[in-house]
N, C-alpha and C. Protein backbone atom coordinates (compact mmCIF):
# COMPACT_ATOMS: atom_id res chain seq x y z
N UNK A 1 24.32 -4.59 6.02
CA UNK A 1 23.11 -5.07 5.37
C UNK A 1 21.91 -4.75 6.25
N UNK A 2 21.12 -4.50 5.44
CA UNK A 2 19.32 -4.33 6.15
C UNK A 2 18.35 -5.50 5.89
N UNK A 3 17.56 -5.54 7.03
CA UNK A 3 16.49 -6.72 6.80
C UNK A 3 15.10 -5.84 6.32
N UNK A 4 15.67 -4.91 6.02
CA UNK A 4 14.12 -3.58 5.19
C UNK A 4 14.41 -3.39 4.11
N UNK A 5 13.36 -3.74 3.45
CA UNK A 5 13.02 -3.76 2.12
C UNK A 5 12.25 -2.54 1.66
N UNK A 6 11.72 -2.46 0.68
CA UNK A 6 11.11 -1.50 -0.24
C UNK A 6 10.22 -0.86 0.91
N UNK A 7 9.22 -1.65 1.97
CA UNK A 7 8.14 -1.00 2.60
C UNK A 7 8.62 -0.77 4.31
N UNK A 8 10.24 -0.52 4.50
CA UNK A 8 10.98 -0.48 5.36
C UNK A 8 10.37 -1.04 6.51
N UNK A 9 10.18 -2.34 6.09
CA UNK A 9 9.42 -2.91 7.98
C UNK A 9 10.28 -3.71 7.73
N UNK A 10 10.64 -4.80 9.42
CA UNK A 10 11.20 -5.67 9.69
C UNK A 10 10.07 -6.83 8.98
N UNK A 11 11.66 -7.90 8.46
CA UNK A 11 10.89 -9.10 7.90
C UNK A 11 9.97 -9.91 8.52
N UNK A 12 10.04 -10.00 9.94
CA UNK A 12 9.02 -10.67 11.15
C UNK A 12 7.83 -10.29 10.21
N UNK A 13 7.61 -8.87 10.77
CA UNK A 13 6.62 -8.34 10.80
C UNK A 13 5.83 -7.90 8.79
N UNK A 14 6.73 -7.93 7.83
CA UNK A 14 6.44 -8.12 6.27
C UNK A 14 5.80 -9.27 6.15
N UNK A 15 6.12 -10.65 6.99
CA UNK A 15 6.22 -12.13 6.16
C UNK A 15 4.50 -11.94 7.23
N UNK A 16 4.58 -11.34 8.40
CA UNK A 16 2.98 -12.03 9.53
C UNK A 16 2.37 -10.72 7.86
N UNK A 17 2.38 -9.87 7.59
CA UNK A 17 1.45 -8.59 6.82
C UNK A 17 1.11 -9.73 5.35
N UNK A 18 2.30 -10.41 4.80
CA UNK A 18 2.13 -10.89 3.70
C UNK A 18 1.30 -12.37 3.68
N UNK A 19 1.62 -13.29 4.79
CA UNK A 19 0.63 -13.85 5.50
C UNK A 19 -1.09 -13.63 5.40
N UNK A 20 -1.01 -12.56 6.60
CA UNK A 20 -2.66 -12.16 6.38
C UNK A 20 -2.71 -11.90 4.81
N UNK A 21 -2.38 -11.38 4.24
CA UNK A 21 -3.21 -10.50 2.82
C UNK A 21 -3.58 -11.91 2.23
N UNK A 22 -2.04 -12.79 2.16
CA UNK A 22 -2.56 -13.93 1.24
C UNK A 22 -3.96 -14.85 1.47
N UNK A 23 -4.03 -14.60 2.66
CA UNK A 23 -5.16 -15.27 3.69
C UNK A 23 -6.70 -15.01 2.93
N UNK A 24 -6.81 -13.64 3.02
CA UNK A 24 -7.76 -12.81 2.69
C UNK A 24 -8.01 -12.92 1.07
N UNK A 25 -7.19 -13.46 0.42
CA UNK A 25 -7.52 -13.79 -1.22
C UNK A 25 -8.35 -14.79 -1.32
N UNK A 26 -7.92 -16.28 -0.22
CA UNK A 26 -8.52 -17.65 -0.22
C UNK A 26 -9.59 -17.35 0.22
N UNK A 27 -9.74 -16.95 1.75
CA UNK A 27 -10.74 -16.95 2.42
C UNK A 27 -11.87 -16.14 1.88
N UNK A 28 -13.44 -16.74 1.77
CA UNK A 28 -14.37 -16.37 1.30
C UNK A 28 -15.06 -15.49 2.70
N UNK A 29 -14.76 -15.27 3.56
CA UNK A 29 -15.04 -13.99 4.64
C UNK A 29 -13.65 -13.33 4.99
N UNK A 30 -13.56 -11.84 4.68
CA UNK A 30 -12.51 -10.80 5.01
C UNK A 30 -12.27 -10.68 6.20
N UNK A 31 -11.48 -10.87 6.71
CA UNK A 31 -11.18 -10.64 8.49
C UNK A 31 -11.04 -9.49 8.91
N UNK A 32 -11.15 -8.72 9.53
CA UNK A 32 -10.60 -7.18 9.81
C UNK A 32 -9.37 -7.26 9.95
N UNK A 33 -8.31 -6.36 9.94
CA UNK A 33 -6.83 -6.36 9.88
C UNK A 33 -6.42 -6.26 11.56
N UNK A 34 -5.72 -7.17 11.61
CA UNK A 34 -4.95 -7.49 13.07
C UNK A 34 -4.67 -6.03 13.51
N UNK A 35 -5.05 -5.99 14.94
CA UNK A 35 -4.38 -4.55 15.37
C UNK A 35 -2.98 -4.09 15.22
N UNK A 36 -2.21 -5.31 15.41
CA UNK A 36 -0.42 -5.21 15.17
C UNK A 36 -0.29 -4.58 13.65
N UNK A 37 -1.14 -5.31 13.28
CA UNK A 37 -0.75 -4.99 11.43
C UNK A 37 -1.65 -3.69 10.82
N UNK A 38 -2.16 -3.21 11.91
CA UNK A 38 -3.51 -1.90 11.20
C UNK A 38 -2.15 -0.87 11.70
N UNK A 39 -1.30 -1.36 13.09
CA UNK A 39 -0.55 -0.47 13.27
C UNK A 39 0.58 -0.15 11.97
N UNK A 40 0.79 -1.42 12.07
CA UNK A 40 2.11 -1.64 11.17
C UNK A 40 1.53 -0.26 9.59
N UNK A 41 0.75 -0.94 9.19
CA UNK A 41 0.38 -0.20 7.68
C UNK A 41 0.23 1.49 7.89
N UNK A 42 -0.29 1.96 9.30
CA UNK A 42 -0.65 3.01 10.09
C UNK A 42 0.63 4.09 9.82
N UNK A 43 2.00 3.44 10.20
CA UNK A 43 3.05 3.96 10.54
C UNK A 43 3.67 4.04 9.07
N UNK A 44 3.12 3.45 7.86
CA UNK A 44 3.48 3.43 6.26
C UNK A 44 2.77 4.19 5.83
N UNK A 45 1.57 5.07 6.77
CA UNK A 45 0.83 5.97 5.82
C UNK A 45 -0.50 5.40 5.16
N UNK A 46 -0.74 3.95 5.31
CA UNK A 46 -1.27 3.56 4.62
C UNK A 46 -2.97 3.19 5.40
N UNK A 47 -4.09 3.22 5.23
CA UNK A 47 -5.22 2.91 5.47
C UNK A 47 -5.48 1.52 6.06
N UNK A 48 -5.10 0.79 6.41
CA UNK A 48 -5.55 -0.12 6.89
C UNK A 48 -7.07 -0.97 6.19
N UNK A 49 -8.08 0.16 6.16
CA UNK A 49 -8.93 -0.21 6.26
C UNK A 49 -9.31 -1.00 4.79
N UNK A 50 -7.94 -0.10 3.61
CA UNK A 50 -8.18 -0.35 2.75
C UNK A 50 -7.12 -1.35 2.21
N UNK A 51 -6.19 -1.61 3.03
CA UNK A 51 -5.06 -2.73 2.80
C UNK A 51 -5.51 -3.58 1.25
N UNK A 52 -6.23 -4.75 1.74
CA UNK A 52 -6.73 -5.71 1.48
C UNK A 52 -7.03 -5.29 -0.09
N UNK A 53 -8.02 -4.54 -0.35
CA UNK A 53 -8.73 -4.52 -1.39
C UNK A 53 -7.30 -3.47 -2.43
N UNK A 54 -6.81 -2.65 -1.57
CA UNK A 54 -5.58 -2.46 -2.92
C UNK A 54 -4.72 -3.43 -3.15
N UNK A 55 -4.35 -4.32 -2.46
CA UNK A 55 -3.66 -5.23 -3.26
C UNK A 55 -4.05 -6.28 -3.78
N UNK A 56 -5.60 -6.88 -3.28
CA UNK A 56 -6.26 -8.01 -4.33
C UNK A 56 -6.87 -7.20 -5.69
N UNK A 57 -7.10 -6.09 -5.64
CA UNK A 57 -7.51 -4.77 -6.80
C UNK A 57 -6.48 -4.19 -7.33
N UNK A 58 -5.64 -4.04 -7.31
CA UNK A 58 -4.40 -3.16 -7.48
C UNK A 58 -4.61 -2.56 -9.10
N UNK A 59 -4.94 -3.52 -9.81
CA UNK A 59 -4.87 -2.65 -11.07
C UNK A 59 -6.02 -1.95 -11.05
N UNK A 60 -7.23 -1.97 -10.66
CA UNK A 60 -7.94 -1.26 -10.43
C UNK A 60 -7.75 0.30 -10.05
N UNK A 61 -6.73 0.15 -9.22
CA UNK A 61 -6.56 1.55 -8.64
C UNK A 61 -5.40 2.51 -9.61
N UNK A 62 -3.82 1.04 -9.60
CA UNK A 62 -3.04 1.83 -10.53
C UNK A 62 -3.24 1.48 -11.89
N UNK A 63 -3.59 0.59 -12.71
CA UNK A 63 -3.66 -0.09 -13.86
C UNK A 63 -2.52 -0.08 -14.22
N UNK A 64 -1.68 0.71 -15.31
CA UNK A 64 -0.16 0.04 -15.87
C UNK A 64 0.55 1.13 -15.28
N UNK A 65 0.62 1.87 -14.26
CA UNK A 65 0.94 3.32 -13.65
C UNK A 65 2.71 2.64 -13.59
N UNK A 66 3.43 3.21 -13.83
CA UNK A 66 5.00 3.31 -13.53
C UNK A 66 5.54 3.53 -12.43
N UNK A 67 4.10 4.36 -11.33
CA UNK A 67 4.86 4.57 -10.44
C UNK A 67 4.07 4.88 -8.98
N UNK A 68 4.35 4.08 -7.80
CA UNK A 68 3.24 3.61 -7.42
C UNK A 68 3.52 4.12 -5.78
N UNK A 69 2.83 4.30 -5.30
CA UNK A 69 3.39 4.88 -3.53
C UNK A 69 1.99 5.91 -2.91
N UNK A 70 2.80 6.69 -2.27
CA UNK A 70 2.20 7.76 -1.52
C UNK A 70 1.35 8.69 -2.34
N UNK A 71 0.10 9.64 -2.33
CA UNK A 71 -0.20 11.00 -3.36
C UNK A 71 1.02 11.75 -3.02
N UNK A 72 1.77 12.44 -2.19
CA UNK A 72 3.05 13.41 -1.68
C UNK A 72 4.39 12.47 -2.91
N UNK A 73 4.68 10.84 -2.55
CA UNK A 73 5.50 10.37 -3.62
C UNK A 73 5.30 10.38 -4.87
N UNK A 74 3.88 10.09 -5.63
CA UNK A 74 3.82 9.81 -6.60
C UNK A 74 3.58 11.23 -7.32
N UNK A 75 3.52 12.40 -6.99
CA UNK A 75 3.27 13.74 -6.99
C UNK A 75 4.84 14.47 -7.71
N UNK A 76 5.94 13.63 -6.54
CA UNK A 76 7.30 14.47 -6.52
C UNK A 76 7.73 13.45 -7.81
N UNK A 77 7.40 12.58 -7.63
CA UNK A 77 8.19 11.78 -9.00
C UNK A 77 7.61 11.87 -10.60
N UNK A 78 6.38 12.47 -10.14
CA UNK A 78 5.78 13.04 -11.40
C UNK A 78 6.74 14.53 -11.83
N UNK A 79 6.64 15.12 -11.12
CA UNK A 79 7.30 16.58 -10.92
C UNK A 79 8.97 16.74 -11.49
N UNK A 80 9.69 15.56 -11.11
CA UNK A 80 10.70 15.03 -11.54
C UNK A 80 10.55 14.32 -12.63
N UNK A 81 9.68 13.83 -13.41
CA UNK A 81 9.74 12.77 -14.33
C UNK A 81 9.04 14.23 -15.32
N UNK A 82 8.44 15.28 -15.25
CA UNK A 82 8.60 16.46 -15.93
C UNK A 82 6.60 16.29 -16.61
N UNK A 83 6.19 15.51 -15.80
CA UNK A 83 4.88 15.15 -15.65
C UNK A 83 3.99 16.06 -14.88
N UNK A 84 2.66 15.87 -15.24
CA UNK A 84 1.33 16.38 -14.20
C UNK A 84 0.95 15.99 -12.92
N UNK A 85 0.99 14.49 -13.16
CA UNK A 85 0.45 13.42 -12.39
C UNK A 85 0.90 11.99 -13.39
N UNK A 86 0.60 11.48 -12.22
CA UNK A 86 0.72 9.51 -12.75
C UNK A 86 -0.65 9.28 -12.56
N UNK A 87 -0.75 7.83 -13.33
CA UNK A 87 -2.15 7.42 -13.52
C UNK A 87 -2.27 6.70 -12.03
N UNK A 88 -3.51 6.94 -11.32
CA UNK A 88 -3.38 6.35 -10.22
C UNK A 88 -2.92 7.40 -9.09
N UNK A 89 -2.69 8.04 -9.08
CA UNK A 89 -2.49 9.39 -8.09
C UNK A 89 -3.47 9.62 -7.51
N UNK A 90 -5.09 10.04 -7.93
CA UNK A 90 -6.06 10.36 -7.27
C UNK A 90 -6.49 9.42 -6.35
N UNK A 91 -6.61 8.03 -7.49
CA UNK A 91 -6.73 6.75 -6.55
C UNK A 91 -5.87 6.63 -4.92
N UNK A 92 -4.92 7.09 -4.71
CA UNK A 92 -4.03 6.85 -4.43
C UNK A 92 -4.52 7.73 -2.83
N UNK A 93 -4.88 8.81 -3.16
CA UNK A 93 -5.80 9.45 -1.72
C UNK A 93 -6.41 8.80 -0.97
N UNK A 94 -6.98 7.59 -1.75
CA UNK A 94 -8.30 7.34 -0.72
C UNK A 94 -7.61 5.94 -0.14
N UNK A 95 -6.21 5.62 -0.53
CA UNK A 95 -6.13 4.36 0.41
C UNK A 95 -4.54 4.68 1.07
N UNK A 96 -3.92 5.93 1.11
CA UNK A 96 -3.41 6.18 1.73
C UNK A 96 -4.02 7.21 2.69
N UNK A 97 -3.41 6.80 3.92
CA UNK A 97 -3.80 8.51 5.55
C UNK A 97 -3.32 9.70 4.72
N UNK A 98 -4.34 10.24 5.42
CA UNK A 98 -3.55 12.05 5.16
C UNK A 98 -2.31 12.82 6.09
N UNK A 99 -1.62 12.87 5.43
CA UNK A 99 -0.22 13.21 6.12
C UNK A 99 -0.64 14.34 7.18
């Protein structure tokens, strides 16, 4: 058995990431993202900077998209699913790093 889930981090370190975000919904001032956790999202590819606002926004970015990840993932599973693109792909540049 694995303690990695879908966003392959250790649960320590999922439950302190899921923690902050929930934080940042209540709280009426945004905190900047913990250095541990700018790393953590860093090493997922993911922006840091933009953490926060894709997941209190999320439909914003994907709206009812099927299929949701990386531009490189959501690209190959389009490609496989016999598609162009998924809705939310372009979005998907600006809050993931560039490989």
């Amino acid at each position: 058995a694995s303690d990695r889930g879908f966003l392959q981090i250790k649960w320590e370190d999922y439950l302190q990431l899921l923690n902050w975000t929930a934080k940042q919904g209540i709280d009426a001032v945004v905190a900047e993202v913990p250095s541990k956790l700018a790393t953590l999202l860093a090493s997922l590819g993911v922006d840091s900077a933009m953490w926060r606002d894709m997941v209190w926004h999320f439909k914003k970015y994907f709206g009812r998209s099927t299929c949701i990840g990386s531009p490189a993932a959501m690209d190959e599973d389009a490609k496989k699913s016999g598609k162009r693109w998924h809705r939310g792909q372009r979005a998907a540049r600006g809050l993931y790093l560039a490989a």
